[in-house]
Protein backbone atom coordinates (compact mmCIF):
# COMPACT_ATOMS: atom_id res chain seq x y z
CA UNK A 1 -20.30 17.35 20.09
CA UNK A 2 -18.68 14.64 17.92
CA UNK A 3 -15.49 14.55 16.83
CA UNK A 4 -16.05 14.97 12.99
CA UNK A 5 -18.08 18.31 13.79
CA UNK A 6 -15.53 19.55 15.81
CA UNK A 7 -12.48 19.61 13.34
CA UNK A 8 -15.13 20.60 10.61
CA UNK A 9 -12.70 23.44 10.06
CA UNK A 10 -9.49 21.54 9.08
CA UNK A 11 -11.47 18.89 6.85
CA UNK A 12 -13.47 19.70 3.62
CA UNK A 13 -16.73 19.34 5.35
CA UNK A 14 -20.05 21.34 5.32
CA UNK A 15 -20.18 22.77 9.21
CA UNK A 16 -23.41 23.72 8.76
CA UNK A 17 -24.97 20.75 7.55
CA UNK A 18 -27.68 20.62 9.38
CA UNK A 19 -28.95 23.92 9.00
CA UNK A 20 -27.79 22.79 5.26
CA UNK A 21 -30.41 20.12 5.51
CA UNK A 22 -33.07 21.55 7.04
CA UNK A 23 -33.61 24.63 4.46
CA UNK A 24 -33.35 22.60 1.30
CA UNK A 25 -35.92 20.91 -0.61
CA UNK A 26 -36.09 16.82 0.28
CA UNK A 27 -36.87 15.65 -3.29
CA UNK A 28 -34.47 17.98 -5.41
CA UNK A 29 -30.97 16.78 -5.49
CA UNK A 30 -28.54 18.09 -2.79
CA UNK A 31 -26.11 20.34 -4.00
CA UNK A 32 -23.15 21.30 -1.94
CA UNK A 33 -23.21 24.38 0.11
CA UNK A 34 -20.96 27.92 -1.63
CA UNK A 35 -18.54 27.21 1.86
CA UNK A 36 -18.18 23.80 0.82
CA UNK A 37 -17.56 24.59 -2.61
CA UNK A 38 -15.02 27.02 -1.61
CA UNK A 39 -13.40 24.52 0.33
CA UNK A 40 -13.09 22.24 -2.08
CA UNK A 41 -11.19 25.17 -4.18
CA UNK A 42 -8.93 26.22 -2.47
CA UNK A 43 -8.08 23.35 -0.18
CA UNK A 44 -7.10 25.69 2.36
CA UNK A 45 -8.56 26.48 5.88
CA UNK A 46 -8.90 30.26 6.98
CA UNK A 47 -5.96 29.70 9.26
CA UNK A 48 -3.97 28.77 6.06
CA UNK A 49 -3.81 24.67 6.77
CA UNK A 50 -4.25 22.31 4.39
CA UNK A 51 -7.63 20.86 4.15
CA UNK A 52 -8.51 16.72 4.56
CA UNK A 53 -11.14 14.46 4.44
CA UNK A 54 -12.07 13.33 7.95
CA UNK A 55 -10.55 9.78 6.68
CA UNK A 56 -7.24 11.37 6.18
CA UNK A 57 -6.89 14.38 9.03
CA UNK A 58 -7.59 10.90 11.28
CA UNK A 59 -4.55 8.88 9.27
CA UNK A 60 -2.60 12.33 10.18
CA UNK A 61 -3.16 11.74 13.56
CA UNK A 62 -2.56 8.35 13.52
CA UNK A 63 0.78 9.20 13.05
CA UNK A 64 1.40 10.64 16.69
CA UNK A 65 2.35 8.36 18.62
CA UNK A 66 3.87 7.30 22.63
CA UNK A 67 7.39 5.14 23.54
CA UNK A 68 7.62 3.79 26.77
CA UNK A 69 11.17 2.37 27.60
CA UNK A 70 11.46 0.35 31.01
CA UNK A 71 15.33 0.06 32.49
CA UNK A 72 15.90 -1.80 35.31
CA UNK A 73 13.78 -5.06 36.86
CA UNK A 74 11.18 -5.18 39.46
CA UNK A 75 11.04 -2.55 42.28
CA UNK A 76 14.26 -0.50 40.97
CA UNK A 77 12.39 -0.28 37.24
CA UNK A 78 12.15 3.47 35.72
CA UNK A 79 10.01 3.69 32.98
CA UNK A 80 10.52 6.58 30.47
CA UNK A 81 7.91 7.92 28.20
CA UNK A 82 8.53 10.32 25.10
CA UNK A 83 6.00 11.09 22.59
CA UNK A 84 6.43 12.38 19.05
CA UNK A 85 6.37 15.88 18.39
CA UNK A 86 2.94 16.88 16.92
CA UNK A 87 2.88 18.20 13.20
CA UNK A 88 0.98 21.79 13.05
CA UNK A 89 -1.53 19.84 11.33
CA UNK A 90 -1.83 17.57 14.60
CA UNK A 91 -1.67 20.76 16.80
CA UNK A 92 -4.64 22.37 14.84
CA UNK A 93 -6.77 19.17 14.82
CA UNK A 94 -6.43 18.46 19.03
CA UNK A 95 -7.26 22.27 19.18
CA UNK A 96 -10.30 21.83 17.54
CA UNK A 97 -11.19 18.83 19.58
CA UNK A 98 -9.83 20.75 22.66
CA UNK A 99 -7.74 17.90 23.68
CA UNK A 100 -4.69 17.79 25.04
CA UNK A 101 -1.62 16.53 23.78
């Protein structure tokens, strides 16, 4: 599934686009679908998170990021990794794309 589809929920995005697609008339032009259009309204997910573009949920999680430190030289060397703590709008998004943080 790709990854666009999969945080359909947290982005202002028709989910059902496909289906969308498929049921609508080819020449006539496209209008968005009533979910879509809600969406758009209340710029709120059901869970209560705000809603993105793909463009910008993917700037969001740009922002989560690793720091590896390195003390010592050679053999004796102990490297220390810490990552950022994700934002609930990070959280939601890598539940969606069931991956782990």
């Amino acid at each position: 599934m790709a990854s666009e589809a999969r945080v359909g929920p947290a982005a202002i995005a028709d989910e059902h686009l496909t289906e969308h697609r498929a049921d609508r008339d080819p020449v006539v032009q496209a209008e968005p679908a009533a979910e879509v259009c809600r969406k758009k309204a209340i710029r709120r997910s059901e869970e209560g998170y705000p809603l993105n573009s793909f463009r910008t949920l993917l700037a969001a999680l740009a922002t989560q990021c690793r720091t590896t430190c390195q003390f010592g030289d050679g053999d004796s060397a102990i490297p220390i990794s810490k990552t950022t703590d994700p934002s609930t709008l990070q959280n939601e998004a890598f539940r969606l794309l069931q991956q782990e943080l």
